[in-house]
Protein backbone atom coordinates (compact mmCIF):
# COMPACT_ATOMS: atom_id res chain seq x y z
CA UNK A 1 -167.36 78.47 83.01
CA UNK A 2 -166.29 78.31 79.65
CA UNK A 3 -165.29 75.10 78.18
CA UNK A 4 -163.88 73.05 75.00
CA UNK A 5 -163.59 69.55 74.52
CA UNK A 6 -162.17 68.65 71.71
CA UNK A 7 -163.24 65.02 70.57
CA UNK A 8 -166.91 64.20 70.35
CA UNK A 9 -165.77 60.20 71.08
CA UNK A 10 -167.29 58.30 73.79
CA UNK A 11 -165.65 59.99 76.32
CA UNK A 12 -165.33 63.88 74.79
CA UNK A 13 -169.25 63.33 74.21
CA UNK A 14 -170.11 62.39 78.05
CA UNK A 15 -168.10 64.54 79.52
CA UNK A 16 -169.13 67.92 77.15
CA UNK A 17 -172.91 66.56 77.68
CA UNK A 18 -172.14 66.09 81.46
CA UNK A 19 -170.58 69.77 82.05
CA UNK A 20 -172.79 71.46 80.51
CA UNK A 21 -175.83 69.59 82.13
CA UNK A 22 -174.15 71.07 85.54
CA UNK A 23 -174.21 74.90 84.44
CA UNK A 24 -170.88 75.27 82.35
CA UNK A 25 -171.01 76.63 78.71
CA UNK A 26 -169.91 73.97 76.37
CA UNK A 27 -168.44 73.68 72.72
CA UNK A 28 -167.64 69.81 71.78
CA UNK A 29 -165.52 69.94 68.74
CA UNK A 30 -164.53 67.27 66.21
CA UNK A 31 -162.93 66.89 62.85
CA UNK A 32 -165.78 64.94 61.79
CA UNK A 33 -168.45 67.15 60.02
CA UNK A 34 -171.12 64.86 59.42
CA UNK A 35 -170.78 63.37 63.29
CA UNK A 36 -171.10 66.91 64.11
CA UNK A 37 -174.10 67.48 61.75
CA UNK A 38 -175.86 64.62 63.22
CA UNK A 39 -175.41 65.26 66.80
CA UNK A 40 -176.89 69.26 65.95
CA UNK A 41 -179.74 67.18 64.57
CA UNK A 42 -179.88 65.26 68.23
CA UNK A 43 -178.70 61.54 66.23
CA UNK A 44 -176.47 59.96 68.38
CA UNK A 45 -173.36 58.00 67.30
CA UNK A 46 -173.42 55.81 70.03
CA UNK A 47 -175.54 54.34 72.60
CA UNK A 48 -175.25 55.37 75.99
CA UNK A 49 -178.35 55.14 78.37
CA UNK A 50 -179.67 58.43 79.45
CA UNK A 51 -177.17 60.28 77.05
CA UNK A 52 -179.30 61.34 74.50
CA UNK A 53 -181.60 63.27 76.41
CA UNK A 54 -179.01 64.70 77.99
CA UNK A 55 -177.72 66.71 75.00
CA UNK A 56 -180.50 67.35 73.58
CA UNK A 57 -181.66 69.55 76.80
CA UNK A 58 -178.57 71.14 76.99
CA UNK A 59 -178.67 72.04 73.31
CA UNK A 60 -181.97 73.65 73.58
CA UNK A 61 -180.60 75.81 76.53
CA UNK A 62 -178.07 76.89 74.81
CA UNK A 63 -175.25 75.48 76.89
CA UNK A 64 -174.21 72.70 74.31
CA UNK A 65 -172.43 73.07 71.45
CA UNK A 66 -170.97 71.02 68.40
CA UNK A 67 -168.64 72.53 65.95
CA UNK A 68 -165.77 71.90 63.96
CA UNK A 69 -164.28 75.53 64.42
CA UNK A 70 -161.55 74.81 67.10
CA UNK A 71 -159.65 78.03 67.04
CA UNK A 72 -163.30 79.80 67.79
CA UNK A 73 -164.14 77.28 70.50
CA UNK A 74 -160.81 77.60 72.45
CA UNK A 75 -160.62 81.43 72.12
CA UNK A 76 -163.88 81.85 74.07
CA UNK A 77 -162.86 78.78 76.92
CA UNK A 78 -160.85 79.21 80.22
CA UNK A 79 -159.86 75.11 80.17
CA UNK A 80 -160.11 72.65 77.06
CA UNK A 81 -160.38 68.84 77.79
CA UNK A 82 -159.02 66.56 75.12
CA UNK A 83 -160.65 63.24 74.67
CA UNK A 84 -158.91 61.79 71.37
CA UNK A 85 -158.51 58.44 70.66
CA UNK A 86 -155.20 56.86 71.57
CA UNK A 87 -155.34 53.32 69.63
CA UNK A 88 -153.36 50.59 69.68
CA UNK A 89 -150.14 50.82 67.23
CA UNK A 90 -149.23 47.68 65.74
CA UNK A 91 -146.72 47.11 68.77
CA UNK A 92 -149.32 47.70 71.20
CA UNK A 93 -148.06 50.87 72.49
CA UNK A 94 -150.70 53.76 72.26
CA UNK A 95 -150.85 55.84 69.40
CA UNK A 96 -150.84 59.60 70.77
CA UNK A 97 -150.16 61.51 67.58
CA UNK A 98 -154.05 62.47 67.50
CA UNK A 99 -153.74 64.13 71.49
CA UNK A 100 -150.83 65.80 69.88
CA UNK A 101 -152.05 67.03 67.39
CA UNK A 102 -155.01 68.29 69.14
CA UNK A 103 -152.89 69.72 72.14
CA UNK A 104 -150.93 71.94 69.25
CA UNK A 105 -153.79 73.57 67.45
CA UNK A 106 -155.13 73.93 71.34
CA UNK A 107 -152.04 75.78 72.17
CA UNK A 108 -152.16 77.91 69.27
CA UNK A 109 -155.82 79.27 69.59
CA UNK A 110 -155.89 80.20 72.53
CA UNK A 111 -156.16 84.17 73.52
CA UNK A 112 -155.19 83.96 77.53
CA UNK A 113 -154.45 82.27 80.37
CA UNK A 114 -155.55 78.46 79.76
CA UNK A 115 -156.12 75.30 80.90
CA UNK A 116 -155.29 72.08 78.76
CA UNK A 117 -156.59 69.17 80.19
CA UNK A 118 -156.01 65.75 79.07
CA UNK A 119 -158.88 63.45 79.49
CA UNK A 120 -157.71 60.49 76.74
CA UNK A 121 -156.08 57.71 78.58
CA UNK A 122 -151.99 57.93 77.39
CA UNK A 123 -148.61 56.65 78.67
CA UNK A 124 -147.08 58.21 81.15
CA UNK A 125 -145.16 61.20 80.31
CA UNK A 126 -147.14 62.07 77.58
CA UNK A 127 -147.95 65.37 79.85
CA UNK A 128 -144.47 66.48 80.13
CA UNK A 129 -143.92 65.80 76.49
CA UNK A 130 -146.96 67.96 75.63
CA UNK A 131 -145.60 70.81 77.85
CA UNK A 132 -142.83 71.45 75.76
CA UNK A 133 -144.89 71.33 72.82
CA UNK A 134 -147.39 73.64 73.78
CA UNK A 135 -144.28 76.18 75.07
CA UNK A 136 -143.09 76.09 71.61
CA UNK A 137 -146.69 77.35 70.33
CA UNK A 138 -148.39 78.79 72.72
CA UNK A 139 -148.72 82.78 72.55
CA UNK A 140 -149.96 82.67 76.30
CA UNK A 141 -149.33 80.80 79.39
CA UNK A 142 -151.00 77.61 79.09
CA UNK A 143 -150.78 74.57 82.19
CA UNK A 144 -151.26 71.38 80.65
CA UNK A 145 -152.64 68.87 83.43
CA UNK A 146 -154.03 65.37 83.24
CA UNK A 147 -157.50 64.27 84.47
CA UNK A 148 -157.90 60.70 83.74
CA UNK A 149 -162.07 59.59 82.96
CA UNK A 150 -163.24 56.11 84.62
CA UNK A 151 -166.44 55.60 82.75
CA UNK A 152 -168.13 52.45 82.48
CA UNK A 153 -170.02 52.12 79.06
CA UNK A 154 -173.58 51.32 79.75
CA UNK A 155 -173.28 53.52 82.89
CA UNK A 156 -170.90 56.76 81.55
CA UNK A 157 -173.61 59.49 82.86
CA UNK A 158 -174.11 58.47 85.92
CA UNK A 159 -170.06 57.99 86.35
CA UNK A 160 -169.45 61.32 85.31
CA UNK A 161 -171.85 62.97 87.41
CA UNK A 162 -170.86 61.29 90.57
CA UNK A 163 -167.50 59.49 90.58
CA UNK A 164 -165.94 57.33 93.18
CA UNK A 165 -162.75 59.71 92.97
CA UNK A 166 -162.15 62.62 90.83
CA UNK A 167 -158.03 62.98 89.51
CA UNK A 168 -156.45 65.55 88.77
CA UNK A 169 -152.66 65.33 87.49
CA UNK A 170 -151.16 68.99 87.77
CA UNK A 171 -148.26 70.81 88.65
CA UNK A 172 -149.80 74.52 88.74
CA UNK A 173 -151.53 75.67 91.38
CA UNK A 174 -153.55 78.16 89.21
CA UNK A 175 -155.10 75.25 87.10
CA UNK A 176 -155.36 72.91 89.79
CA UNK A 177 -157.80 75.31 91.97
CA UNK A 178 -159.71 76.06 88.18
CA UNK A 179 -160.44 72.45 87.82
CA UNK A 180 -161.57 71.86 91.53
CA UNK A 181 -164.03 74.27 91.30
CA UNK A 182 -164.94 72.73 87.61
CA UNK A 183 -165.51 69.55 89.07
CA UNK A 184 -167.07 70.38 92.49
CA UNK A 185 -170.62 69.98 91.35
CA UNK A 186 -170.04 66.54 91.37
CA UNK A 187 -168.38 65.34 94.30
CA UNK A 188 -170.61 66.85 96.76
CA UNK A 189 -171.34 63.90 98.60
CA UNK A 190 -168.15 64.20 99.88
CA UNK A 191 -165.78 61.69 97.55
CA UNK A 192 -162.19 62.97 97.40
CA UNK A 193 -160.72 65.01 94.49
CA UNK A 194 -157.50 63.71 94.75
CA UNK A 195 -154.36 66.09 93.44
CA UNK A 196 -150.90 64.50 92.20
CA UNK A 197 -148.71 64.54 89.51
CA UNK A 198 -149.67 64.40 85.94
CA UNK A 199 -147.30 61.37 85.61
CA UNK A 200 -148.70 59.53 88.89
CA UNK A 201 -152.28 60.47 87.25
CA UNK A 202 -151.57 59.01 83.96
CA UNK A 203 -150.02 55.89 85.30
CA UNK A 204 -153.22 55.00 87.94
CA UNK A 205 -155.90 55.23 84.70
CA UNK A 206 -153.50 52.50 83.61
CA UNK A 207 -153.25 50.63 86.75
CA UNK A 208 -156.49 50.62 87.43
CA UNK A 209 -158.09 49.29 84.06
CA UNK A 210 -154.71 46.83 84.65
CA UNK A 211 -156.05 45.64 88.11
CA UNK A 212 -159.77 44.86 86.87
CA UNK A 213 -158.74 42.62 83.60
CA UNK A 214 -156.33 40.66 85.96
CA UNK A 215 -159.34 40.34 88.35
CA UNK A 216 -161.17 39.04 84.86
CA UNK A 217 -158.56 37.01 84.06
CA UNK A 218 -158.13 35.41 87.47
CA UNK A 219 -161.61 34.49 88.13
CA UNK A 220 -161.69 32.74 84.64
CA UNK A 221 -158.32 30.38 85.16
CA UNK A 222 -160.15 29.69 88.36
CA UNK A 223 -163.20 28.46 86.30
CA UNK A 224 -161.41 26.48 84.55
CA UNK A 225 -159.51 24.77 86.88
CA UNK A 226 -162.76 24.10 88.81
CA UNK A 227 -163.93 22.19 85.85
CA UNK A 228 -161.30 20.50 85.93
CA UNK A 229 -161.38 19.14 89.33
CA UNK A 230 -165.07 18.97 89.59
CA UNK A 231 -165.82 22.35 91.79
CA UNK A 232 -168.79 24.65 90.92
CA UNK A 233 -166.93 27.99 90.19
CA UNK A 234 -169.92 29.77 91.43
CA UNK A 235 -169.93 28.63 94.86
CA UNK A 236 -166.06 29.54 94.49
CA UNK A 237 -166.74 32.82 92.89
CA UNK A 238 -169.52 33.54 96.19
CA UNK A 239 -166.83 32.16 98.93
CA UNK A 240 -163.98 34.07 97.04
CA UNK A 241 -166.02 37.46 97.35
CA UNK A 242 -167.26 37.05 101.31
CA UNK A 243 -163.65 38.23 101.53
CA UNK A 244 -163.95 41.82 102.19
CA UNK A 245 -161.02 42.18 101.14
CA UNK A 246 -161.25 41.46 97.73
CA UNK A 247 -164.87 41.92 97.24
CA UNK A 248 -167.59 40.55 94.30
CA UNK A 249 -166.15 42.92 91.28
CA UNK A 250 -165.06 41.67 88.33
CA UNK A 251 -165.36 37.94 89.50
CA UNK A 252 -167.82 36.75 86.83
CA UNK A 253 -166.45 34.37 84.81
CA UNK A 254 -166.78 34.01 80.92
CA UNK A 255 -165.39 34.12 78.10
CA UNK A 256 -163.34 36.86 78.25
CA UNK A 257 -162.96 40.70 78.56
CA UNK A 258 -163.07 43.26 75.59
CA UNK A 259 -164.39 46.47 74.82
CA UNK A 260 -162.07 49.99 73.84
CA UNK A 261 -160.65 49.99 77.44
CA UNK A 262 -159.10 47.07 78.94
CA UNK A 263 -157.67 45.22 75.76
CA UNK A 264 -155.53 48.61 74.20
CA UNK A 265 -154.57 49.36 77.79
CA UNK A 266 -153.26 46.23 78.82
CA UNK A 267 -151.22 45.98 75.57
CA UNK A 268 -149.91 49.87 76.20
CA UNK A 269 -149.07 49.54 79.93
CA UNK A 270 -147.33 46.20 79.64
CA UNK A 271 -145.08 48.23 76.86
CA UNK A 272 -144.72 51.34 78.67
CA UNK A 273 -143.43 49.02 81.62
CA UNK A 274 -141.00 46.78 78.97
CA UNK A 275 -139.67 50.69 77.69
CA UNK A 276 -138.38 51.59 81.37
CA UNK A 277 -136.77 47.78 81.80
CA UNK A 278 -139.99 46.19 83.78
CA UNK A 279 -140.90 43.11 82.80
CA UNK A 280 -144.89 42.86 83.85
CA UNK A 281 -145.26 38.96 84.04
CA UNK A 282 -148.47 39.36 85.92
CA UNK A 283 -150.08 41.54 83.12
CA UNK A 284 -148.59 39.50 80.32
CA UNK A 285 -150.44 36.49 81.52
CA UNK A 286 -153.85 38.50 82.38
CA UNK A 287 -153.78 39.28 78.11
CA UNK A 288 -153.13 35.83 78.00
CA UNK A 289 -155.50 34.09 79.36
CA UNK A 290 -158.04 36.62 78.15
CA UNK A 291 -156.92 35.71 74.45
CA UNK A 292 -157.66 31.80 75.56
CA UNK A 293 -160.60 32.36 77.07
CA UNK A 294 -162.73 33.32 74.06
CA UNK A 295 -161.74 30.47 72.35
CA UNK A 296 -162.44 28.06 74.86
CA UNK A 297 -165.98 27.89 73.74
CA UNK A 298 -165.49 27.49 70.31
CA UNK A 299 -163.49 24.05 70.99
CA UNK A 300 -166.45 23.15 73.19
CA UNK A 301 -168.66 24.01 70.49
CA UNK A 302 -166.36 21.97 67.90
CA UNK A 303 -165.72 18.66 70.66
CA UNK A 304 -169.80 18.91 70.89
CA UNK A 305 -170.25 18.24 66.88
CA UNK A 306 -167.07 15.99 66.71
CA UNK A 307 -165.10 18.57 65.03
CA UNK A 308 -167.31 19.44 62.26
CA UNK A 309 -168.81 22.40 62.03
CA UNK A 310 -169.41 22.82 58.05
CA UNK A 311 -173.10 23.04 57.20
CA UNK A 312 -174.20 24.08 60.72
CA UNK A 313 -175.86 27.15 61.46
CA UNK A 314 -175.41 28.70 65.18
CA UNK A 315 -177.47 31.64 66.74
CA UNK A 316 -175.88 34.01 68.59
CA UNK A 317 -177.38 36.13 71.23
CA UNK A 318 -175.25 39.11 71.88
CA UNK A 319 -172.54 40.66 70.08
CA UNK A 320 -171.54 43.90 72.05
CA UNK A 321 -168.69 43.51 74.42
CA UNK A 322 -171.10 43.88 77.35
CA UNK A 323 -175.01 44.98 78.33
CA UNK A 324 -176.20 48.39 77.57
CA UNK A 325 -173.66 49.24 74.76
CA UNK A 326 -173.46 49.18 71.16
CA UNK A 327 -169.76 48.71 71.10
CA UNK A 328 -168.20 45.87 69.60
CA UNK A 329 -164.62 47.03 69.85
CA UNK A 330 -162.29 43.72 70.69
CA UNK A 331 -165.81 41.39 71.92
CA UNK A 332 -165.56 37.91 72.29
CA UNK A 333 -168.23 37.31 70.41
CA UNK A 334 -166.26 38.67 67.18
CA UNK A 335 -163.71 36.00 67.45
CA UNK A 336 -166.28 33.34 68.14
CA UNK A 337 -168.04 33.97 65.40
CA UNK A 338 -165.37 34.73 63.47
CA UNK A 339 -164.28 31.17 63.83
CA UNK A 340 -167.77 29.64 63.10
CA UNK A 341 -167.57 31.48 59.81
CA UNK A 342 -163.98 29.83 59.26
CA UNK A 343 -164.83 26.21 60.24
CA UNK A 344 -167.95 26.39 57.19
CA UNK A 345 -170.60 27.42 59.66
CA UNK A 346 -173.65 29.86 59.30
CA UNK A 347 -174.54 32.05 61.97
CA UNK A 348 -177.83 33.94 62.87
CA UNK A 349 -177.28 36.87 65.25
CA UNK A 350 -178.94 38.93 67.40
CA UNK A 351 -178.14 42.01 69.86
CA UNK A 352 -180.52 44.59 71.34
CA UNK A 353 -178.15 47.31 70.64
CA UNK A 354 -175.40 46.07 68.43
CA UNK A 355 -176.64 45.17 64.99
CA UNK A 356 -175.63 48.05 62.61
CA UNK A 357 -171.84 47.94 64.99
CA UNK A 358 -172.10 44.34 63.87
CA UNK A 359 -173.05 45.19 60.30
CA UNK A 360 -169.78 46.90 59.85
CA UNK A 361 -167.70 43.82 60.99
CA UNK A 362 -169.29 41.11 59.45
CA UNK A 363 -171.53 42.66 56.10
CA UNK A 364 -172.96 39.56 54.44
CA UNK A 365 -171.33 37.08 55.85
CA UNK A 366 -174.17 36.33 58.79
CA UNK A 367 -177.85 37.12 58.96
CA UNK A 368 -178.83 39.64 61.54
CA UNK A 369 -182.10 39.60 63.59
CA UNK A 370 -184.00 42.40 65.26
CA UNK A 371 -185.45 39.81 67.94
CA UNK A 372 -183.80 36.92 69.92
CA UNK A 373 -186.18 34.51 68.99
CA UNK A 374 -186.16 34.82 65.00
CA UNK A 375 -182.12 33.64 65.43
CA UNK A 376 -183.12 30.69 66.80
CA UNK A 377 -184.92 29.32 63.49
CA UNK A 378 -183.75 25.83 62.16
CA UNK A 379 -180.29 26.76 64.45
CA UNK A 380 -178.30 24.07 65.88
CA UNK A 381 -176.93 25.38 68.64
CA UNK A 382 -177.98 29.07 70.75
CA UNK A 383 -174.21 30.42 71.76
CA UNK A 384 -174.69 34.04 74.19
CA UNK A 385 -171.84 35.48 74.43
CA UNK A 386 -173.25 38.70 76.07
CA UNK A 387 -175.32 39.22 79.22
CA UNK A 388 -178.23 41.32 78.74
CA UNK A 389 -180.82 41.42 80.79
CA UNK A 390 -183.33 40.18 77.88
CA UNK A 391 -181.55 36.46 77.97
CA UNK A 392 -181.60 35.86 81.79
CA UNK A 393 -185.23 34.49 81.80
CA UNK A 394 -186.11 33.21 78.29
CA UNK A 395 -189.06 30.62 77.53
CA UNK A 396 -187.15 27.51 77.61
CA UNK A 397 -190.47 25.84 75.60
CA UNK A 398 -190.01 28.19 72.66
CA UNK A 399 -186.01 28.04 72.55
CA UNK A 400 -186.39 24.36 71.96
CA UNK A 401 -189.03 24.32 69.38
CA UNK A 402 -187.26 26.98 66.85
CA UNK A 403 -183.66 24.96 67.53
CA UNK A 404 -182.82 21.83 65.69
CA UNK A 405 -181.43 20.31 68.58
CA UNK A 406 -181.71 21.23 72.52
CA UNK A 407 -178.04 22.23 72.74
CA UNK A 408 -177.13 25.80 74.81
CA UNK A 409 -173.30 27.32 74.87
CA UNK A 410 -173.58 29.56 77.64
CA UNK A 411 -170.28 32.19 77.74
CA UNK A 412 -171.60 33.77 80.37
CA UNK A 413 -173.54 31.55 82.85
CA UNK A 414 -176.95 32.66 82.58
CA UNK A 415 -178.91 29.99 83.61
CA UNK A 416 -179.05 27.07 86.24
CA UNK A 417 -177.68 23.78 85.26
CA UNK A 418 -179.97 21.62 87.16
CA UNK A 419 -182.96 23.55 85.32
CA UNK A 420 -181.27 23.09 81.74
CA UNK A 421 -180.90 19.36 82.79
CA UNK A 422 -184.53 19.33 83.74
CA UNK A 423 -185.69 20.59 80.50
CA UNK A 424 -183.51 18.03 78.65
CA UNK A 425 -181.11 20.79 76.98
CA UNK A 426 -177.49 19.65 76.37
CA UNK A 427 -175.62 22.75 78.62
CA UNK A 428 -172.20 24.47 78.23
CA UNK A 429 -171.14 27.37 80.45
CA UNK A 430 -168.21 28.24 82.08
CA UNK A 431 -166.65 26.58 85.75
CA UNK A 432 -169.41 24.08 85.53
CA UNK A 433 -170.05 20.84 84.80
CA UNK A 434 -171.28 20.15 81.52
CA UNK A 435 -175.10 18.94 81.66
């Protein structure tokens, strides 16, 4: 089949790269000449295990394309997916004009029958609004339906190419039977495409990312509270998710959620729900408590040094929002170090992935390091605020020679506290006593 997708974003680049990897002929188009330069050149403007080698087969066979020639991309496709960004506006609803926008020049391309599918997460409705739009435009018939993505960064490919659901919002039986024989390929192990309407689709992308921050949230208030009254939040967390019911997901506490998903959806759902009269106390306090969370180790850090933090220097190990992603979009670590910087500290940095994403936040302001160790140097404190696999098992021995002082703020409860206590470190993490 012939395809568009128009957005070479996170999401427009996984799922072009993933369609065309299962036979379909594939033009990813985006506004952005020099991102579509370098990904023709096989550079890729994110990091996303497995991804590049992905479209850089698929180029070489000829089923992958990048362009910025729209109109000629949708004249030769049967269904376009748009994958535009949909930001946060300064009220925290999401900013739609770009799927819009998009959607129109779409509409106006396109030479027959034709599929518009929207793949960016947007508020409900935005479906129906785009209908009339693309009416207006539109020389032929053209369904406009809704299939939301649920792609884990650090883990998009293998997501994409076998998903625990696949949705597809649409009132047309014509497009719906196109897109289940689009997505077929990869639900052959029998997990349901499930078929509703575009505005019950729109609203469950929402609900779900909603459900997993609260889950985030909920598991961290619990942490805290278990410091408080002298529980271990891990042997909470463990007797918590024996409950098949709820399950282990999302119950690892820390210091907070962030990334392009959960934050921007949160804020867009809770005013989509305040629009229609629904007051989402539940989901107000989840954004809450995430917003606490990340600061909770920078008072630790500050009640550790008696409030003083001018003149010290603090390494950080990890900046991305999680492992096995260079994206530093809303991270905790930002605001932590963010606030170092503000209370006259220095800070040393290191990420496996991260560094030029961090470059573009930060500039001069810190000093960036290609290894974990080289942070360390003449550092008076290690802070990780990210947990890749790299800092699960480090040498204790050589930690504590390049620090000034054996001190460890764990945001993410790496490491044992009966073995820090052992080795004579000072220990910080979250739900646990302080060794």
């Amino acid at each position: 089949m012939n395809i568009s997708v128009i957005g070479a974003g996170y999401v427009g680049l996984v799922s072009a790269t993933c369609f065309a990897e299962s036979g379909n002929e594939v033009v990813c188009v985006d506004i952005d000449a020099e991102r579509v330069e370098r990904l023709g050149a096989g550079e890729m403007p994110i990091y996303e295990p497995g991804l590049r080698e992905l479209v850089v087969r698929n180029m070489k066979e000829g089923r992958l394309i990048f362009s910025t020639d729209l109109e000629s991309a949708v004249g030769r496709s049967a269904v376009s997916f748009i994958a535009a960004g949909t930001p946060s506006a300064p009220n925290g609803e999401a900013d739609v004009s770009a799927v819009f926008e998009a959607a129109e020049a779409v509409a106006r391309a396109v030479q027959d029958y034709h599929v518009l599918v929207v793949k960016s997460t947007v508020p409900v409705g935005t479906c129906a609004q785009l209908n009339e739009r693309v009416r207006r435009v539109a020389r032929h018939e053209c369904d406009v339906c809704s299939c939301p993505e649920f792609l884990k960064e650090g883990s998009a490919v293998e997501d994409f190419t076998r998903p625990d659901r696949v949705i597809i919002g649409s009132a047309s039986e014509r497009a719906t039977a196109l897109l289940k024989e689009l997505y077929a390929p990869f639900v052959r192990t029998g997990n349901p495409i499930l078929v509703m309407a575009p505005q019950s689709a729109e609203l469950t992308k929402y609900a779900c990312n909603a459900m997993l921050a609260m889950r985030v949230s909920f598991i961290n208030a619990v942490a805290n509270l278990s410091e408080a009254v002298g529980a271990e939040i891990n042997e909470v967390r463990m007797g918590i998710a024996a409950d098949r019911r709820i399950g282990p997901q999302f119950l690892f506490p820390g210091i907070g959620y962030g990334g392009s998903c959960f934050p921007k959806d949160i804020r867009a759902l809770i005013r989509t729900a305040e629009a229609h009269g629904v007051e989402f106390e539940m989901l107000k306090g989840a954004e809450q408590i995430n917003q606490r969370q990340r600061l909770l180790m920078v008072e630790r850090i500050k009640e550790h040094f008696g409030g003083m933090l001018s003149g010290l220097t603090f390494a950080v190990w990890g900046l991305a929002f999680k492992p096995r992603t260079d994206d530093m979009r809303e991270a905790p670590a930002v605001t932590i170090v963010e606030r170092l910087l503000e209370a006259g500290a220095r800070v040393r940095v290191h990420d496996p992935e991260a560094l030029e994403s961090a470059r573009r936040i930060f500039g001069e302001r810190v000093s960036y390091h290609e290894r974990n160790y080289e942070a360390l140097e003449s550092a008076d404190a290690l802070v990780i605020c990210t947990e890749w696999n790299e800092f699960r098992h480090p040498n204790f021995e050589r930690v504590r020679t390049a620090l000034k002082r054996p001190v460890i703020f764990d945001g993410r409860n790496l490491y044992d506290p009966a073995l820090l206590r052992r080795l004579n470190f000072r220990y910080y993490s979250i739900g646990r006593r302080s060794v």
